[in-house]
Protein backbone atom coordinates (compact mmCIF):
# COMPACT_ATOMS: atom_id res chain seq x y z
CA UNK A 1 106.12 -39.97 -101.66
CA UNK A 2 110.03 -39.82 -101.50
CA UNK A 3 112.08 -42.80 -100.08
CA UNK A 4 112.95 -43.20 -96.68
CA UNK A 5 116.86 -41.33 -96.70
CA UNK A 6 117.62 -43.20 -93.19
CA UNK A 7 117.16 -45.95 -90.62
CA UNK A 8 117.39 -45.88 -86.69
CA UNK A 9 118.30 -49.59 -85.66
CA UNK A 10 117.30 -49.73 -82.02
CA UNK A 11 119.81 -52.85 -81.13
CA UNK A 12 118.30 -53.00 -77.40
CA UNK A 13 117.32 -50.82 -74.74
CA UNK A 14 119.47 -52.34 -72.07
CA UNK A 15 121.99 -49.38 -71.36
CA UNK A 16 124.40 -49.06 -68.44
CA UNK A 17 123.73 -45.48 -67.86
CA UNK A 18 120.70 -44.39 -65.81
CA UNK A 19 120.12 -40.77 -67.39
CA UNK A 20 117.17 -38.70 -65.82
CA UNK A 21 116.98 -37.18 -69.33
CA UNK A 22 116.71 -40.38 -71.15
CA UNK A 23 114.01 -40.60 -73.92
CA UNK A 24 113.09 -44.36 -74.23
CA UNK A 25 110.51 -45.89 -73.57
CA UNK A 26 108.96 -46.37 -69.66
CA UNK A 27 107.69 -49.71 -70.06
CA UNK A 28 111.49 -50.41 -71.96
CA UNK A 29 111.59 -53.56 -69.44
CA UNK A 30 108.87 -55.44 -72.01
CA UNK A 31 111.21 -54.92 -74.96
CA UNK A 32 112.97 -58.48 -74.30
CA UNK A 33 112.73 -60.07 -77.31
CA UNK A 34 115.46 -58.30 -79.41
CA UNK A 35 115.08 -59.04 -82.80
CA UNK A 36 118.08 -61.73 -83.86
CA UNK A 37 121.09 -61.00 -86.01
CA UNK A 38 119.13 -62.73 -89.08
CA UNK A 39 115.76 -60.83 -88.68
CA UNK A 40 117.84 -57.48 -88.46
CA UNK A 41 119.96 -58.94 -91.68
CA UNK A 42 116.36 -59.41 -93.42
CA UNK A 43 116.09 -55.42 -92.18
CA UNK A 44 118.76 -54.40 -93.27
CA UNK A 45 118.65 -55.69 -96.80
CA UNK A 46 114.63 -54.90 -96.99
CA UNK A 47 115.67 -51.24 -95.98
CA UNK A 48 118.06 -50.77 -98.59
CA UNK A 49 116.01 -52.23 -101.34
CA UNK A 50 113.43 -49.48 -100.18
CA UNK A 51 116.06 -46.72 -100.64
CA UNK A 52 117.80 -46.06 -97.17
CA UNK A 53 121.72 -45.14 -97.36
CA UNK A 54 122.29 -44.58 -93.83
CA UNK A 55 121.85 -47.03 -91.15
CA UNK A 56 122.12 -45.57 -87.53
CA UNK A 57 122.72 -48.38 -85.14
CA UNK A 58 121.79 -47.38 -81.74
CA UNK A 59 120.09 -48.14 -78.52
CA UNK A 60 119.74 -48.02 -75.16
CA UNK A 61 123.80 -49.65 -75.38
CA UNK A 62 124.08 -51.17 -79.28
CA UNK A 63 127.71 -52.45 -77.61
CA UNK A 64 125.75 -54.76 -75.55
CA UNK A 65 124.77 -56.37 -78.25
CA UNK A 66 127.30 -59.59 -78.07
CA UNK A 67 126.40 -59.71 -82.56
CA UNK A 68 127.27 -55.88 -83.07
CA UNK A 69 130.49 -56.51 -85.25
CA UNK A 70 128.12 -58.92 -87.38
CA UNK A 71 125.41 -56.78 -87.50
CA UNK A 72 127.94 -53.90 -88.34
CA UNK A 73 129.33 -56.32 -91.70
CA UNK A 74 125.74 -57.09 -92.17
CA UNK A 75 124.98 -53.67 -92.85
CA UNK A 76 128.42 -52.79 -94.74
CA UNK A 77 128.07 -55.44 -96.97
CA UNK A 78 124.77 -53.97 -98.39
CA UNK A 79 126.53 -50.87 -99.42
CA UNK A 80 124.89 -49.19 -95.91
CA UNK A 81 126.30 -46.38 -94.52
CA UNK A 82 126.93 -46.93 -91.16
CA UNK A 83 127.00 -45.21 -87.87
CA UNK A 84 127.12 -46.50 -83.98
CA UNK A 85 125.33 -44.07 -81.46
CA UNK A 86 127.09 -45.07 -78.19
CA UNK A 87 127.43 -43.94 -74.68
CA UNK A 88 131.07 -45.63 -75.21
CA UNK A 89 131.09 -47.64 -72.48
CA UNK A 90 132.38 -51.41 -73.81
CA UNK A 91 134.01 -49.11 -76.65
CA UNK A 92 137.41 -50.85 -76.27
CA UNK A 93 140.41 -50.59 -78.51
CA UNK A 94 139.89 -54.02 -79.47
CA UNK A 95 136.32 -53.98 -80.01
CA UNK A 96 136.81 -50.56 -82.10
CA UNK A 97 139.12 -52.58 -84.20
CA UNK A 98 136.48 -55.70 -84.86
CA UNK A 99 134.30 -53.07 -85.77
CA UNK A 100 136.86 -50.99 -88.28
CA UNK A 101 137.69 -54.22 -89.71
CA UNK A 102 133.50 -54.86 -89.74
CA UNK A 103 133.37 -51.48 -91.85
CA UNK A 104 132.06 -49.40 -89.70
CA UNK A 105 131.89 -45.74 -90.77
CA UNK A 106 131.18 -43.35 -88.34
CA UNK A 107 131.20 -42.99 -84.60
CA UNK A 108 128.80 -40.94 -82.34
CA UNK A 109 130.10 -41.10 -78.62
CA UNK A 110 127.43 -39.38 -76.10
CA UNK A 111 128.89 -37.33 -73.24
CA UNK A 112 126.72 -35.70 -70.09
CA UNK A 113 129.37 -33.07 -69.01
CA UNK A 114 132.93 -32.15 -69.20
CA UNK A 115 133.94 -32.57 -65.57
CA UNK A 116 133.92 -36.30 -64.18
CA UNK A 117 132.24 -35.69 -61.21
CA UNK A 118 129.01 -33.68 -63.15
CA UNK A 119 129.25 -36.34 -66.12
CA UNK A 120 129.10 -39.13 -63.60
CA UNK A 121 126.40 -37.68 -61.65
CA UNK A 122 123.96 -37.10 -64.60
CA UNK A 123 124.57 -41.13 -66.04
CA UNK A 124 124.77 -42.44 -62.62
CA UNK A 125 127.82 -44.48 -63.63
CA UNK A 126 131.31 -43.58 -63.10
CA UNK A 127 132.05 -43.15 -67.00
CA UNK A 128 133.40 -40.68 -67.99
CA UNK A 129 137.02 -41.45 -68.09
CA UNK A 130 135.75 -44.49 -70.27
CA UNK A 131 134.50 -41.70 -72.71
CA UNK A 132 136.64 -39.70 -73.21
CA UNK A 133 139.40 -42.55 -73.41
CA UNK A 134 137.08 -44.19 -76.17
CA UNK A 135 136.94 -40.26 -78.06
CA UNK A 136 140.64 -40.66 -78.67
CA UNK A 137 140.70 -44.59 -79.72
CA UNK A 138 138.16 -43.53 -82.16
CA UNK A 139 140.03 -40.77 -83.69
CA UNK A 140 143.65 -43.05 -83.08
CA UNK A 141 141.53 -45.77 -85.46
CA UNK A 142 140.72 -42.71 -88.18
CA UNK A 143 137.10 -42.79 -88.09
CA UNK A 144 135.04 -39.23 -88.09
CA UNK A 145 133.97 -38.52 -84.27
CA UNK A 146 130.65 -36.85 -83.52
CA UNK A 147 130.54 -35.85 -80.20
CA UNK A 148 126.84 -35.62 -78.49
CA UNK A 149 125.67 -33.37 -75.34
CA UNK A 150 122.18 -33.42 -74.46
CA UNK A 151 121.60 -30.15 -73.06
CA UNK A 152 119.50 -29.49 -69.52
CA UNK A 153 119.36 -27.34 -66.78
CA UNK A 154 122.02 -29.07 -64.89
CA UNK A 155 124.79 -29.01 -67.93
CA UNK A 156 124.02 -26.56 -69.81
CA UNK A 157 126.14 -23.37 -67.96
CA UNK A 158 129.67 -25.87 -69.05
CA UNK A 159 128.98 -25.49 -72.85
CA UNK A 160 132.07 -23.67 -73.18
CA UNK A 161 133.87 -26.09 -71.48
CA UNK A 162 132.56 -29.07 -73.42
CA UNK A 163 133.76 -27.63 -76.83
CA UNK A 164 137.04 -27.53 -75.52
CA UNK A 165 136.83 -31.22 -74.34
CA UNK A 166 135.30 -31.74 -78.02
CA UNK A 167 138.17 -30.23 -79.84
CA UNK A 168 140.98 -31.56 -77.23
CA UNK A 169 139.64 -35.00 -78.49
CA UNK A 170 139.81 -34.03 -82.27
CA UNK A 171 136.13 -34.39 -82.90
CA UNK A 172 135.06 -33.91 -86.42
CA UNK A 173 131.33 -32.55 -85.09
CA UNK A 174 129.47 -31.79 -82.09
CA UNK A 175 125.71 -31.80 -81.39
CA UNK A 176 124.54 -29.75 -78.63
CA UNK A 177 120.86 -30.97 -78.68
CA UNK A 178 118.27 -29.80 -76.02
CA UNK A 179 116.20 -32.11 -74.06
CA UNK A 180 113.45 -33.52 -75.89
CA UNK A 181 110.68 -34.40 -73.09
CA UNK A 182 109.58 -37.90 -74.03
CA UNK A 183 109.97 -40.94 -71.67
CA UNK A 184 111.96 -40.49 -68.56
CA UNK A 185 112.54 -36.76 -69.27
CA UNK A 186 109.06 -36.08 -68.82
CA UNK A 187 109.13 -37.10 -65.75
CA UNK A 188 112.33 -34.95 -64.95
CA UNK A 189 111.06 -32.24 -67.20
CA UNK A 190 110.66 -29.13 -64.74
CA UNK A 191 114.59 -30.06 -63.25
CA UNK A 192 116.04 -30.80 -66.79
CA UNK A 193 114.04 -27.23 -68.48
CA UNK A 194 116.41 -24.43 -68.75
CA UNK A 195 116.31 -20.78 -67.88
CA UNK A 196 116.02 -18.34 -70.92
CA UNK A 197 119.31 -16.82 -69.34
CA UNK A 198 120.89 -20.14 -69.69
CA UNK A 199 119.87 -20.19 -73.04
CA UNK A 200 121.07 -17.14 -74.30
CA UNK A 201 124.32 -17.43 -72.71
CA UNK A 202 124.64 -20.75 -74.58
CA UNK A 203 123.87 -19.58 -77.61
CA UNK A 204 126.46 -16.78 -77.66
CA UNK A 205 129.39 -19.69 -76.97
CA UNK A 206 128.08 -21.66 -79.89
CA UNK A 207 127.92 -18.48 -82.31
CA UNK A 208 132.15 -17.79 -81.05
CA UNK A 209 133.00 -21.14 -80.96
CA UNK A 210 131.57 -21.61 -85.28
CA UNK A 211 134.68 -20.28 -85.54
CA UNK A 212 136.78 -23.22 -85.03
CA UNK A 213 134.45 -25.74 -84.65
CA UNK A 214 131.45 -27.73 -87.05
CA UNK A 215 128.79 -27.54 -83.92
CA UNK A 216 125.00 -27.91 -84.74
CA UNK A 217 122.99 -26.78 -81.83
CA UNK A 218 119.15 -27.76 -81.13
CA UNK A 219 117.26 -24.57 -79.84
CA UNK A 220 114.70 -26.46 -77.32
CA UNK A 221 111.45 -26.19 -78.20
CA UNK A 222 109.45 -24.51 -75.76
CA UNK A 223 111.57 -21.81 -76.27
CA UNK A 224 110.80 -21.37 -79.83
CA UNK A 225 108.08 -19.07 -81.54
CA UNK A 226 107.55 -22.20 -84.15
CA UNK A 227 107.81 -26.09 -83.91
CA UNK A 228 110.44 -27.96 -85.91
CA UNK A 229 109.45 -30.20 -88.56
CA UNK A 230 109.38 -33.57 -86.90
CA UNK A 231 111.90 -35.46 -88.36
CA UNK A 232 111.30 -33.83 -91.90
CA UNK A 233 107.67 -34.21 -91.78
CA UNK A 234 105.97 -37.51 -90.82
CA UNK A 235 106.94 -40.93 -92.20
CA UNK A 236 109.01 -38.44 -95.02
CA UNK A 237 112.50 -39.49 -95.00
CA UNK A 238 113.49 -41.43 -91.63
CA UNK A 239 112.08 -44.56 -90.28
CA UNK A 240 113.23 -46.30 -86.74
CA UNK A 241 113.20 -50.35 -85.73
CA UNK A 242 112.68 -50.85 -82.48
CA UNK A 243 114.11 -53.86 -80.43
CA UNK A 244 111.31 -55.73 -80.97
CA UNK A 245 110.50 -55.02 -84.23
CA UNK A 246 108.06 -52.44 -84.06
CA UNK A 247 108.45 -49.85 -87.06
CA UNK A 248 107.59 -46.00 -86.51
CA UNK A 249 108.21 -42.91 -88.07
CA UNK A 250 110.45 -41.70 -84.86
CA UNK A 251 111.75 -43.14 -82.03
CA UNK A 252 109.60 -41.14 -79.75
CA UNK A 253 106.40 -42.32 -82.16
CA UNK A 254 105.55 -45.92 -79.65
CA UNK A 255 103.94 -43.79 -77.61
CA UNK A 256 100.66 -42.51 -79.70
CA UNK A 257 97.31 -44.50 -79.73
CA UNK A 258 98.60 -45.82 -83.13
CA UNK A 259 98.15 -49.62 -84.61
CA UNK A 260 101.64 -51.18 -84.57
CA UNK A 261 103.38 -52.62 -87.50
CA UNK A 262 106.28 -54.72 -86.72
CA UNK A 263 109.26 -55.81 -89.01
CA UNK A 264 108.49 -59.63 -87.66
CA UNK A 265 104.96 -59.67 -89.51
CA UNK A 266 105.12 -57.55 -92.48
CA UNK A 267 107.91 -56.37 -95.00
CA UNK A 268 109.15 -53.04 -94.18
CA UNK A 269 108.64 -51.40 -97.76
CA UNK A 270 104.63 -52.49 -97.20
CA UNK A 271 104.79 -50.78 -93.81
CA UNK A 272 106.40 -48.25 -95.23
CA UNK A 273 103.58 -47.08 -97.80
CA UNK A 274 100.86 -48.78 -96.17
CA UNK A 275 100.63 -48.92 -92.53
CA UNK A 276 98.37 -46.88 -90.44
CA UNK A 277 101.45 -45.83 -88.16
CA UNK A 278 103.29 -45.07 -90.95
CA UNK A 279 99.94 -42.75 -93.18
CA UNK A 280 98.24 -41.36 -90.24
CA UNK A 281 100.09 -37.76 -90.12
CA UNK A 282 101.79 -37.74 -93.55
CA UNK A 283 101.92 -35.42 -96.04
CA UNK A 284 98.90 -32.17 -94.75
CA UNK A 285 95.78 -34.16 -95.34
CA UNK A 286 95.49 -34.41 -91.85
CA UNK A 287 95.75 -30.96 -90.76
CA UNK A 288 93.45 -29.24 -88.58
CA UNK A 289 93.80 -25.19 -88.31
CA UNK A 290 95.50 -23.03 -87.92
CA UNK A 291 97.96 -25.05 -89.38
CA UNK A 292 95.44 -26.18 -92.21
CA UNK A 293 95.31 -22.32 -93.65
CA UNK A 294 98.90 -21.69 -92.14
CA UNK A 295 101.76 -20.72 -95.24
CA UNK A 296 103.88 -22.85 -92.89
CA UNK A 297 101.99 -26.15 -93.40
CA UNK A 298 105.02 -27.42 -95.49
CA UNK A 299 107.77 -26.04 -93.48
CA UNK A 300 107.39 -27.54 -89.96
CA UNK A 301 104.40 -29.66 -90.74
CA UNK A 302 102.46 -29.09 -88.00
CA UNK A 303 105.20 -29.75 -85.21
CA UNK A 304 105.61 -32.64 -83.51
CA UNK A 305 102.86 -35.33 -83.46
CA UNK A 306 104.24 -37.10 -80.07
CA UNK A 307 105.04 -33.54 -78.38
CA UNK A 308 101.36 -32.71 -79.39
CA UNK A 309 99.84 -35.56 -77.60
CA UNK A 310 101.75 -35.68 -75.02
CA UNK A 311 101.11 -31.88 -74.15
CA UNK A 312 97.14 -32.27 -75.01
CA UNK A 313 96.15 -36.14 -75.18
CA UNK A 314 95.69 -35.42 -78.87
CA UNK A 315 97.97 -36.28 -81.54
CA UNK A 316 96.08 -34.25 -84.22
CA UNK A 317 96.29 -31.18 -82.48
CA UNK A 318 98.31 -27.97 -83.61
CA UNK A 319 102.06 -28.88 -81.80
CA UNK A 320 101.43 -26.24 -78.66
CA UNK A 321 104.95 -24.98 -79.16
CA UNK A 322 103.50 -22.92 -81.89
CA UNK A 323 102.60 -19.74 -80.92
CA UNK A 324 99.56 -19.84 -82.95
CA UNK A 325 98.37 -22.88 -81.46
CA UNK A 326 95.49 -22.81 -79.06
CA UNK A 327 97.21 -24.73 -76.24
CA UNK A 328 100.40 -22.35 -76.67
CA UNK A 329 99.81 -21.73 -72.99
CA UNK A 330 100.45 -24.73 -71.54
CA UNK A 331 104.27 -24.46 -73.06
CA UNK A 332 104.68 -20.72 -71.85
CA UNK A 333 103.26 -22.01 -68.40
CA UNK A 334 106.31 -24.84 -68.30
CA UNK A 335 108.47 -21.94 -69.73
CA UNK A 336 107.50 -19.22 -66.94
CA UNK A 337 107.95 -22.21 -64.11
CA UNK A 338 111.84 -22.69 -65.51
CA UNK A 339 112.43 -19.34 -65.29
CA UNK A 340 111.11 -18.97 -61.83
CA UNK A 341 111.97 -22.46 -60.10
CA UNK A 342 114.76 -22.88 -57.43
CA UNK A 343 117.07 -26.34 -58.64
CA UNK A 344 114.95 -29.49 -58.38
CA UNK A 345 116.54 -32.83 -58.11
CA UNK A 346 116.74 -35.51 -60.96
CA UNK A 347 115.25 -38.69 -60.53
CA UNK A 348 117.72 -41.20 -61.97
CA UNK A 349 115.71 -44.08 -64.24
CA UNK A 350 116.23 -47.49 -63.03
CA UNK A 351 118.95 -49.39 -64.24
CA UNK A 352 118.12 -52.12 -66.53
């Protein structure tokens, strides 16, 4: 069993955005006791003695966080590469330079749109300016700039226009990742769920735009003949903390009929190696066929464990994205509905 590679520090899941896509938990309003700058210090320092170099500080808002440029130093001085996952907003010049002087490494700003009006619309916040003002403190302070789109139905015909915003602002990267439907995007799912001619007239902006640009792009997938290997296979090389202190393998993980293992009751390297939450779908022990017999058991794994149960109420089963999977028809029938369905409206989560 390799060593975990990275970390995903959920900071909170307050967030002053209200993004129909967004992938956190529903019942987020119980996560209100945030673990404390020490007990993320003790994480921190037991995730590096287990092997983690990378240390992805996130959220919900990690800027709400009123300890962020300690928990940034924190995390520096353990020889942790770090990297804030923001929506930017609270990303002042002055707080960008507590957290350069804190050591922070990398920045990864998330934007819904290009235009103001569509940006605002999706976070239900008037932000954008904010963003895109942030983009070019960022770069101003020297730091690399990832810029992030999640990509829906309602966004996804201005990808041409967001790489230009991306390289306008000097970004170093961009992700163009499609909607993952967990949380409050399953709710949205049949408005957020491209067409396939959306799709493919994405896809041949990203191919031109290689050119000039480092973009990685995130085919959805229901669209896809195969699942992708969630998160490297199970419990392989990533591990996220909530805001609580719950440990899973990924962030979308809290919602399987799993025993929890929290940071505040056991050390993370024995959750790590031991922990129910942590064993259950690791390694191809667990495999029922096809993907038992399948030559692709080690490739993608088996798909995703949390997109398997929440397509089919069962986490074991073959991920239905696969097209070998005998509940592949309950993806084509979401497929053939987004390729047939007039423009829904978004419902907005609440605010909190």
């Amino acid at each position: 069993m390799a060593d975990p590679f990275g970390l995903l520090a959920e900071l909170t899941y307050r967030c002053p955005l209200s993004c129909a896509y967004c992938s956190n938990p529903l019942n987020m309003a119980e996560y209100t006791d945030e673990l404390t700058l020490p007990e993320w210090q003790r994480v921190f320092t037991e995730a590096r003695d287990l092997g983690v170099l990378q240390c992805h500080l996130s959220g919900g808002e990690p800027l709400l966080r009123r300890d962020l440029v300690a928990l940034v130093a924190s995390a520096n001085a353990l020889g942790l590469y770090t990297n804030l996952v923001t929506s930017a907003i609270g990303l002042t010049r002055p707080k960008a330079e507590q957290l350069r002087d804190a050591g922070l490494d990398h920045v990864q700003i998330s934007i819904q749109a290009d235009a103001p009006s569509l940006s605002d619309s999706i976070a239900g916040l008037p932000s954008f300016r904010r963003k895109v003002d942030a983009m070019r403190v960022v770069k101003e302070l020297g730091w690399p700039l990832t810029v992030n789109v999640v990509l829906h139905r309602q966004n996804i015909d201005r990808v041409a226009e967001v790489l230009d915003l991306a390289e306008d602002v000097g970004a170093d990267r961009v992700e163009l990742a499609n909607t993952q439907y967990y949380g409050w995007a399953w709710r949205n799912r049949d408005a957020l769920l491209p067409s396939r001619a959306q799709l493919e007239a994405a896809e041949q902006v990203v191919r031109a735009a290689r050119d000039r640009l480092s973009v990685i792009y995130v085919v959805p997938d229901y669209y896809s003949d195969y699942p992708k290997p969630c998160m490297g296979g199970w419990a392989a090389r990533q591990l996220t903390v909530t805001p609580n202190g719950d440990a899973l393998p990924c962030p979308a993980a809290q919602s399987l009929p799993l025993p929890t293992a929290s940071v505040r009751s056991d050390s993370l390297a024995r959750i790590w190696n031991e922990s129910p939450v942590f064993t259950a779908y690791r390694g191809t022990g667990w495999m029922p066929d096809p993907c038992r017999s399948c030559d692709r058991r080690e490739v993608d794994f088996g798909g995703c464990r949390c997109q398997a149960f929440q397509l089919t109420g069962d986490a074991a089963r073959t991920d239905p994205v696969c097209h070998l999977s005998p509940d592949h028809a309950v993806v084509t029938d979401a497929v053939a509905a987004a390729n047939s369905v007039v423009d829904l409206q978004l419902v907005p989560r609440p605010h909190r």
